[in-house]
Protein backbone atom coordinates (compact mmCIF):
# COMPACT_ATOMS: atom_id res chain seq x y z
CA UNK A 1 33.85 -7.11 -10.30
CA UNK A 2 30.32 -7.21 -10.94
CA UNK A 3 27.43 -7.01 -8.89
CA UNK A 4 24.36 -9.07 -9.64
CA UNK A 5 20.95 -7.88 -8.11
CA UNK A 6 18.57 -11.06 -8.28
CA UNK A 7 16.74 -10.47 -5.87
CA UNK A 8 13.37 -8.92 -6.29
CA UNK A 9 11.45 -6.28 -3.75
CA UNK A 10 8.38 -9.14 -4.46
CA UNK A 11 10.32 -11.99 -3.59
CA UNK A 12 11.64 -10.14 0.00
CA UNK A 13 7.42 -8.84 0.69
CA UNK A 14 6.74 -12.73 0.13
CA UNK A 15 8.40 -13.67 3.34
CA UNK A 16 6.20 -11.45 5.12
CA UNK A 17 2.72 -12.56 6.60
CA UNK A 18 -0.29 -10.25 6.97
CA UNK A 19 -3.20 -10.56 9.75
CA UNK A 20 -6.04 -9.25 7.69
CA UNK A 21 -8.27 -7.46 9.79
CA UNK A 22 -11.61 -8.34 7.65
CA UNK A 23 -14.14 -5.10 7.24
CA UNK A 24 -11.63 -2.60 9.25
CA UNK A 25 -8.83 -1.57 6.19
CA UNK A 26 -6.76 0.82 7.81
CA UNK A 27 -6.43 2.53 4.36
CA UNK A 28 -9.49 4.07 2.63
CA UNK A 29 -9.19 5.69 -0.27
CA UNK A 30 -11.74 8.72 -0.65
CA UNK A 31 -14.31 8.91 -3.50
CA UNK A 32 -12.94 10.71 -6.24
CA UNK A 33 -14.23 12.05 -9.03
CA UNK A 34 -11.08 11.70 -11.00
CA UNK A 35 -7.64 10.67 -9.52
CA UNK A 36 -5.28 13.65 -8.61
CA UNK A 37 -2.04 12.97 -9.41
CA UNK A 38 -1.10 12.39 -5.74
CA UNK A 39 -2.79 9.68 -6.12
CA UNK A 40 -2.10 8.33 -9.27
CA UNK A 41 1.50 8.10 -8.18
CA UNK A 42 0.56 5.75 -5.59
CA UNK A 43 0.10 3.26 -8.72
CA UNK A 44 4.17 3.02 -8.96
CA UNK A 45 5.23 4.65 -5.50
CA UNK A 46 3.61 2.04 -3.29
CA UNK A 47 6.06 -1.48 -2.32
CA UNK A 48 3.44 -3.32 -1.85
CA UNK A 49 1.61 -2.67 -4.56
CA UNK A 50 -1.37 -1.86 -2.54
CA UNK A 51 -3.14 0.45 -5.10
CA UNK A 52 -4.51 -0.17 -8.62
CA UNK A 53 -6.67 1.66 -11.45
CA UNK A 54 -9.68 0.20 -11.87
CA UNK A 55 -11.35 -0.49 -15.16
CA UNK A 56 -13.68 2.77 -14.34
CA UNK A 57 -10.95 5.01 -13.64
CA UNK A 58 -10.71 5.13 -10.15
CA UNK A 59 -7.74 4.44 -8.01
CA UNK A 60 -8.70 1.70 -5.36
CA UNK A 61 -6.49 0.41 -2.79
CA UNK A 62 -6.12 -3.32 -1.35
CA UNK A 63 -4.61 -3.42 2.14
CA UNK A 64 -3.88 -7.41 2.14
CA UNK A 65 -0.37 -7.05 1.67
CA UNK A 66 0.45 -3.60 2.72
CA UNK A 67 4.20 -3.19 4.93
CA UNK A 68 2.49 -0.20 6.63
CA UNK A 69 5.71 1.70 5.33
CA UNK A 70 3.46 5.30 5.31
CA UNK A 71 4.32 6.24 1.16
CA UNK A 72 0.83 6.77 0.60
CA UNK A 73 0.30 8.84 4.39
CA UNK A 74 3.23 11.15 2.99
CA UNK A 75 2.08 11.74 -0.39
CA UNK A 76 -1.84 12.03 0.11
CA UNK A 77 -1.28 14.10 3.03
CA UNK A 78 -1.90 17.00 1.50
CA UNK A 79 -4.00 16.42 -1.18
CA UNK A 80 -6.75 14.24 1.37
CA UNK A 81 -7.01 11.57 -0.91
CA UNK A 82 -6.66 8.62 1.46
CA UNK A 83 -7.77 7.82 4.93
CA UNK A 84 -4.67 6.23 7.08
CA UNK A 85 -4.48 4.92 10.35
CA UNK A 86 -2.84 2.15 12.19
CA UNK A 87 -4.24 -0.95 12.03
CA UNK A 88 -5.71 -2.46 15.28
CA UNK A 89 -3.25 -4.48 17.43
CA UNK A 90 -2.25 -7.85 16.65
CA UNK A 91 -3.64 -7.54 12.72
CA UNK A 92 -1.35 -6.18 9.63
CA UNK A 93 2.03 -6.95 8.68
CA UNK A 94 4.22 -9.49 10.30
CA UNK A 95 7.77 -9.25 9.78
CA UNK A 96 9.09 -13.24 9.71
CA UNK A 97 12.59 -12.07 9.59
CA UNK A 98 12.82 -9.01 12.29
């Protein structure tokens, strides 16, 4: 018997709608120099795909789309790379299905 995984973790976070709060991200990433490599890892750790490199170097982060799972909370804990917080009532992620 054989198991066939079709379904994608991008095609799931599609049935999902987001309530952007505009000019309030609840995720800030700190000005950095150079990316530590708690950070970094938030390139491939993040579901949501939240963060990216930019052309200059730096690791930005887009909160349109973010499950508010707390990945990047855990791993930038220590190193103070981000700023996390709840986002306001009413505003992020909507779960369609439950």
């Amino acid at each position: 018997m054989s198991i066939e995984l079709s379904t994608r973790v991008e095609d799931k976070l599609f049935n999902n709608r987001y309530l952007v709060d505009t000019g309030r991200p609840h995720i800030k990433v700190r000005p950095h120099a150079k990316p530590s490599p708690q950070l970094l890892s938030m390139l491939k750790a993040c579901p949501a795909r939240c963060y990216e490199l930019s052309e200059d170097g730096q690791v930005e982060a887009t909160v349109d789309g973010c499950i508010e799972c707390g990945t990047c909370r855990i791993i930038c804990e220590e190193s103070g790379d981000i700023e996390w917080s709840y986002p306001r009532g009413g505003y992020g992620v909507l779960f369609k299905f439950g």
